[in-house]
Protein backbone atom coordinates (compact mmCIF):
# COMPACT_ATOMS: atom_id res chain seq x y z
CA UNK A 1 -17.59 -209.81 79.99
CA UNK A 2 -14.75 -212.18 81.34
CA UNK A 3 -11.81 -209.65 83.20
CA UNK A 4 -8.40 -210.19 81.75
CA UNK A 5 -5.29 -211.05 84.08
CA UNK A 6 -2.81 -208.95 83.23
CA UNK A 7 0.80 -209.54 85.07
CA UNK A 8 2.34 -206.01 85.12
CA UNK A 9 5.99 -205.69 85.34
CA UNK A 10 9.52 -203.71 83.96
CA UNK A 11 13.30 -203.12 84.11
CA UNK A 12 13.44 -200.75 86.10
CA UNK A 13 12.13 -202.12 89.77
CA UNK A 14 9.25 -203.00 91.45
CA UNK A 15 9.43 -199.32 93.29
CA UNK A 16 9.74 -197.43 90.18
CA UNK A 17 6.63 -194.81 89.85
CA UNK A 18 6.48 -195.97 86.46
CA UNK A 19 5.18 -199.43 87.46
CA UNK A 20 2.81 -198.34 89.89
CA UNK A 21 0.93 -195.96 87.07
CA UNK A 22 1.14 -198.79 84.64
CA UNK A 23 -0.86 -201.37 86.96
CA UNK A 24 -2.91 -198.43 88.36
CA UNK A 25 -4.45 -198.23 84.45
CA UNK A 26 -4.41 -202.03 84.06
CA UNK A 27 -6.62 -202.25 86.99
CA UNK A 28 -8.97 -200.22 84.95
CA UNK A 29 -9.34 -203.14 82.90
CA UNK A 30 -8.48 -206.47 84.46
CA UNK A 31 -7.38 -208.21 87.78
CA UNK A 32 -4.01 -207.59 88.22
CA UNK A 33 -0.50 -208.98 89.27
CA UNK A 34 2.54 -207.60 89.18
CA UNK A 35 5.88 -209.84 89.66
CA UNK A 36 9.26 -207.10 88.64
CA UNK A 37 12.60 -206.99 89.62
CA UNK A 38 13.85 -205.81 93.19
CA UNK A 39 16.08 -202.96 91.97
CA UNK A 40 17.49 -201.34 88.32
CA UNK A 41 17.60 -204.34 85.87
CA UNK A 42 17.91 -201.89 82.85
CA UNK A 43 19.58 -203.44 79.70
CA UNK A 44 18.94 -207.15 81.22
CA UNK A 45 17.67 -207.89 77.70
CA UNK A 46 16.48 -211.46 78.18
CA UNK A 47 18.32 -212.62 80.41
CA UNK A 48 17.44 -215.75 82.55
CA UNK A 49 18.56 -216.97 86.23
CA UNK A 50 19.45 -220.52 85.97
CA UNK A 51 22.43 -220.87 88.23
CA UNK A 52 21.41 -219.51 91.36
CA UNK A 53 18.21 -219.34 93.23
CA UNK A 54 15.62 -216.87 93.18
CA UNK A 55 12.82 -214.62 95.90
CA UNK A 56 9.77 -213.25 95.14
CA UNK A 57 9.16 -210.68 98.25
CA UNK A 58 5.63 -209.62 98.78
CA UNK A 59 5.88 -205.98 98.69
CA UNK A 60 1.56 -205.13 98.88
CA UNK A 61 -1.47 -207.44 97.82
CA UNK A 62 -0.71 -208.95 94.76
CA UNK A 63 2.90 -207.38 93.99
CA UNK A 64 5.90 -209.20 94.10
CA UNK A 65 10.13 -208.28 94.28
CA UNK A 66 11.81 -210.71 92.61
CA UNK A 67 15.60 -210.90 93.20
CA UNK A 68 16.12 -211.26 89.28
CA UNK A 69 15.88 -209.85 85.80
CA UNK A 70 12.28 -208.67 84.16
CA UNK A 71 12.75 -212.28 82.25
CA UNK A 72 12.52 -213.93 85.59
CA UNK A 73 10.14 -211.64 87.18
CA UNK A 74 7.52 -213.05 84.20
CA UNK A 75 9.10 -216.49 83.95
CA UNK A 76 7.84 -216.58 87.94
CA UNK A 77 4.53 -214.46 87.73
CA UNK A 78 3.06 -216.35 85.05
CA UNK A 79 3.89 -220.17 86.11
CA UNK A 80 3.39 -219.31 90.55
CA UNK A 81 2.72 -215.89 91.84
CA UNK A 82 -0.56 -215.66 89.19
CA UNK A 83 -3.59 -217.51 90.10
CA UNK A 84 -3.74 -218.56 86.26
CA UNK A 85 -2.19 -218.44 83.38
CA UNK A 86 -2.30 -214.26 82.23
CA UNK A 87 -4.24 -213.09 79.18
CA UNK A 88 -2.26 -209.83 79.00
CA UNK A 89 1.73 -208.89 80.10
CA UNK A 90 2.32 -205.53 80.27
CA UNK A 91 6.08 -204.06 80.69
CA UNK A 92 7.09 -200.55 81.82
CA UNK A 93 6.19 -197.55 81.86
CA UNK A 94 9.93 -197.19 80.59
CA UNK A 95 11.95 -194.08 82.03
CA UNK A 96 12.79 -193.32 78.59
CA UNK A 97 12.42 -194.87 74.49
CA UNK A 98 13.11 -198.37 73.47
CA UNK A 99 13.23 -198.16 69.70
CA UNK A 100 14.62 -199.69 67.18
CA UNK A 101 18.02 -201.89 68.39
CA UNK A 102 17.06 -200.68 71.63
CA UNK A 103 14.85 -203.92 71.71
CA UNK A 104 17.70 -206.47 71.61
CA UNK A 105 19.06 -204.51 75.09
CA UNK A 106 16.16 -203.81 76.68
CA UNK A 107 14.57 -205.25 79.92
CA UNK A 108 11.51 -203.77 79.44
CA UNK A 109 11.14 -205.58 76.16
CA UNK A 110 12.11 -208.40 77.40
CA UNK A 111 9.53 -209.04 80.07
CA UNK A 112 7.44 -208.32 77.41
CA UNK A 113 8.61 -210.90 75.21
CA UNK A 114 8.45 -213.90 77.97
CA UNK A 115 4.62 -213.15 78.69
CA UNK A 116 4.58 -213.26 74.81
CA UNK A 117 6.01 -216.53 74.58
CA UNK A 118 4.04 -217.89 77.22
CA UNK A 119 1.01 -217.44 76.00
CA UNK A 120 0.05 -213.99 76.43
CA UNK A 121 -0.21 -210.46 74.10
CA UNK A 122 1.69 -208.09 75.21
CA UNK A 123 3.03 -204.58 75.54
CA UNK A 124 5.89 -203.02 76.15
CA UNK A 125 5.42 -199.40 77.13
CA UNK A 126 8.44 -196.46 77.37
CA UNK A 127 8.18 -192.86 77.20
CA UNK A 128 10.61 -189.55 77.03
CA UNK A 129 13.44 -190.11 79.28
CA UNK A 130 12.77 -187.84 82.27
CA UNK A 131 8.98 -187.51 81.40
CA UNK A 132 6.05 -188.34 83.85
CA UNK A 133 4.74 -191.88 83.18
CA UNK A 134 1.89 -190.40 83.67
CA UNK A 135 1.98 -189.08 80.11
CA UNK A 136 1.39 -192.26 78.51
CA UNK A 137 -1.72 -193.57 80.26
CA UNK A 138 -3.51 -192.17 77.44
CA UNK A 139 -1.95 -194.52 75.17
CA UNK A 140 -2.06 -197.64 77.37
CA UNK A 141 -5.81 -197.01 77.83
CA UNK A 142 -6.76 -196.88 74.24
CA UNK A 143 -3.99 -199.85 73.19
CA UNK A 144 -4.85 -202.09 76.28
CA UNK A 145 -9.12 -202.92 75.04
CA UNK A 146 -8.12 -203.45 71.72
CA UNK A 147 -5.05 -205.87 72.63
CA UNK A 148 -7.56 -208.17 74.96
CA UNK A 149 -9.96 -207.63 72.36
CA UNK A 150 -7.80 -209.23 69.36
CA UNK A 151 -6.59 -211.64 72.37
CA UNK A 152 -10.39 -212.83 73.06
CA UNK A 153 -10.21 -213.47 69.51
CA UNK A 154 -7.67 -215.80 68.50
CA UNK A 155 -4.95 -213.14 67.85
CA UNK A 156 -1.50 -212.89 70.24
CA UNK A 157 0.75 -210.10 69.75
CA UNK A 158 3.52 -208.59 70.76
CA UNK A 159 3.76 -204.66 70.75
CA UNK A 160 6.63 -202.27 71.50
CA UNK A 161 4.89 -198.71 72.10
CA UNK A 162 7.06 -195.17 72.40
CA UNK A 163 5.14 -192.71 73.36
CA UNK A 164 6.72 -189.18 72.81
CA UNK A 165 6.69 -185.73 74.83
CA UNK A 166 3.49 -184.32 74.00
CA UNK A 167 1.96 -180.59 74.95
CA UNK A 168 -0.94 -179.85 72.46
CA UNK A 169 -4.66 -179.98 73.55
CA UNK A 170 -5.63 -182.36 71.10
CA UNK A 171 -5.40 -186.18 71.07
CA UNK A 172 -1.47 -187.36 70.87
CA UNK A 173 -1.55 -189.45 67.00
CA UNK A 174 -0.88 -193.10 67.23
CA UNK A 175 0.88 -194.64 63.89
CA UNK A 176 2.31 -198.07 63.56
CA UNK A 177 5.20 -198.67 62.37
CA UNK A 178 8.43 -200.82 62.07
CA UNK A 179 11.89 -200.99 64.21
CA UNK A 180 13.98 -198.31 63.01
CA UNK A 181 18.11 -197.92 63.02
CA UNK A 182 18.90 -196.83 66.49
CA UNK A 183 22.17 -195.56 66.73
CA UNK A 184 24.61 -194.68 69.07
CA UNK A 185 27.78 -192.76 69.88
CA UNK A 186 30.49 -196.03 70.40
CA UNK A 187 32.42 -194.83 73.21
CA UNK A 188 34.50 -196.79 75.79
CA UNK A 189 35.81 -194.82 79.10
CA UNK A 190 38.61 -195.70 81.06
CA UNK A 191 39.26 -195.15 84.46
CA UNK A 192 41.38 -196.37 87.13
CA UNK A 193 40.37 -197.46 90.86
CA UNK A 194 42.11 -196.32 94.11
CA UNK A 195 44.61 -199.71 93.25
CA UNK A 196 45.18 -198.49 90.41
CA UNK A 197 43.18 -200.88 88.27
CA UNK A 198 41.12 -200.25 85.37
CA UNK A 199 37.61 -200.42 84.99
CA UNK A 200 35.73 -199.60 82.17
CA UNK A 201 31.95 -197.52 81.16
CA UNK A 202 30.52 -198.20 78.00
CA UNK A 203 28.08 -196.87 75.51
CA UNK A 204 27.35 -193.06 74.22
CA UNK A 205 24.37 -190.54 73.97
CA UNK A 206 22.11 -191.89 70.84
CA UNK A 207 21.89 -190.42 67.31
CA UNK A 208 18.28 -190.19 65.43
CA UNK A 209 20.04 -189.06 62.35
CA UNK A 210 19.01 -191.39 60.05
CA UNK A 211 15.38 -192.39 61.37
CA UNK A 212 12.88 -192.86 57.97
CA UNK A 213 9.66 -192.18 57.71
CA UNK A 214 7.40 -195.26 58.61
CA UNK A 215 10.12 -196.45 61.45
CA UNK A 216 9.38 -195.64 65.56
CA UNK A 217 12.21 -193.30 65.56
CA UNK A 218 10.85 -190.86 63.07
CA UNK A 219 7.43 -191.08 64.72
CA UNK A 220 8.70 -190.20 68.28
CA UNK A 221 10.56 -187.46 66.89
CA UNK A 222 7.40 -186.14 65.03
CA UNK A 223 6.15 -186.30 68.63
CA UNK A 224 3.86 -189.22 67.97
CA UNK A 225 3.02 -192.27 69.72
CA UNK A 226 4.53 -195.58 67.37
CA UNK A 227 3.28 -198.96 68.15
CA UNK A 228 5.41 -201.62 66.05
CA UNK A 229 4.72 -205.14 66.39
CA UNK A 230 7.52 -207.48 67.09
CA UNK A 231 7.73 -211.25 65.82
CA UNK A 232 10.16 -213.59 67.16
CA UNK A 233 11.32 -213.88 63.52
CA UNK A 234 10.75 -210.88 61.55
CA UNK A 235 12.93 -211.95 58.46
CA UNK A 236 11.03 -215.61 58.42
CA UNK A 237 8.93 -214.53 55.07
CA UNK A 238 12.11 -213.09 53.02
CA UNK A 239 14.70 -215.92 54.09
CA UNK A 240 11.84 -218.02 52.91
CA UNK A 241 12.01 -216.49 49.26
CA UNK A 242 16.15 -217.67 49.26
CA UNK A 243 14.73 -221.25 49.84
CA UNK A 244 15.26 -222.46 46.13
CA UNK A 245 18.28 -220.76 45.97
CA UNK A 246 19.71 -222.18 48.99
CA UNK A 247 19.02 -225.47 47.53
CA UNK A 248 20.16 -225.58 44.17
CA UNK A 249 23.08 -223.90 45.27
């Protein structure tokens, strides 16, 4: 059976132990590159360089720094650094959750979404803030064969997978489900500099309150692993049903 290429890559940094379990798994299963950012891109969403230039350092045999956001790091793996076109992207292993809203922010994601644009299935994989990366291998070994598998087949997708704190003996359950309402404190701090200017820090602790079950947020708290697939459209089947109404209107 054919290898996969999988490009490997994340948000936060080429160096981050994270990556280097993450590609040490895919390796298990394919050839592998991995093109990420230099340093903490966190938050980068998907954001694009396209008024300044860009370097890809070699950092080891087949890894790459690139002096840009996870977007960028794909946007160059997939079209130069990789000797072909990738079957599989892979993003993380995320120093804590990306869940619900957390997509629309997150780097991680991101990268993720670019491989899946260009071609490829992908995953995006986080776990418990503070948690070894190590803890989600598990997962990324039973998601990663099926993934090339519905690949080989015709299928592309796009996954986001949480993967939550787990200590019992027996096999972590996997559920699927859909992007839940993750919610955070609003808080804007003020402070001034040595001038006596002010500068700003944004954003507060998050809030699970009102997670539901069938959503990634209640699974993770349940202590599950969730694996909800993301489309570039999501609402594309309802808006359709306001069609006639739209136009007799």
């Amino acid at each position: 059976m054919t290898r996969p290429l999988i490009l490997v890559s994340n948000d936060d940094g080429v160096y981050a132990p994270g990556i280097r379990v993450l590609a040490e798994c895919a390796a298990e299963y394919g050839d592998v590159v991995v093109s990420a950012p230099q340093g903490e891109q966190s938050g980068s969403s998907h954001a694009i360089t396209l008024h300044s230039h860009l370097r890809a350092k070699p950092v080891r045999d087949g890894w790459f720094g690139v002096s840009g956001t996870p977007v960028d790091s794909v946007y160059l793996g997939v079209l130069h650094l990789c000797p072909r076109p990738p079957d599989l992207v892979i993003a993380g292993i995320n120093d804590g959750y990306n869940l619900g809203s957390d997509v629309i922010y997150s780097g991680t994601v991101g990268a993720a979404r670019e491989g899946h644009l260009r071609g490829a299935s992908a995953l995006a994989v986080s776990v418990t803030r503070g948690h070894p990366p190590l803890a989600a291998v598990a997962s990324v070994r039973r998601l990663l064969p099926a993934l090339w598998e519905r690949h080989r087949a015709g299928e592309r997708h796009l996954l986001n997978v949480n993967v939550a704190a787990w200590e019992q003996e027996e096999p972590q359950p996997v559920v699927v489900t859909t992007l839940g309402q993750r919610r955070y404190v609003d808080r804007v701090e003020k402070r001034l500099d040595l001038q006596g200017q002010p500068y700003y820090w944004i954003g507060g602790p998050p809030d699970l309150a009102d997670d539901r079950p069938g959503e990634d947020t209640h699974a993770v708290a349940q202590g599950y692993v969730s694996v909800t697939p993301i489309a570039p459209s999501p609402q594309l089947r309802e808006l359709k049903t306001w069609q006639d109404a739209l136009v007799d209107a």
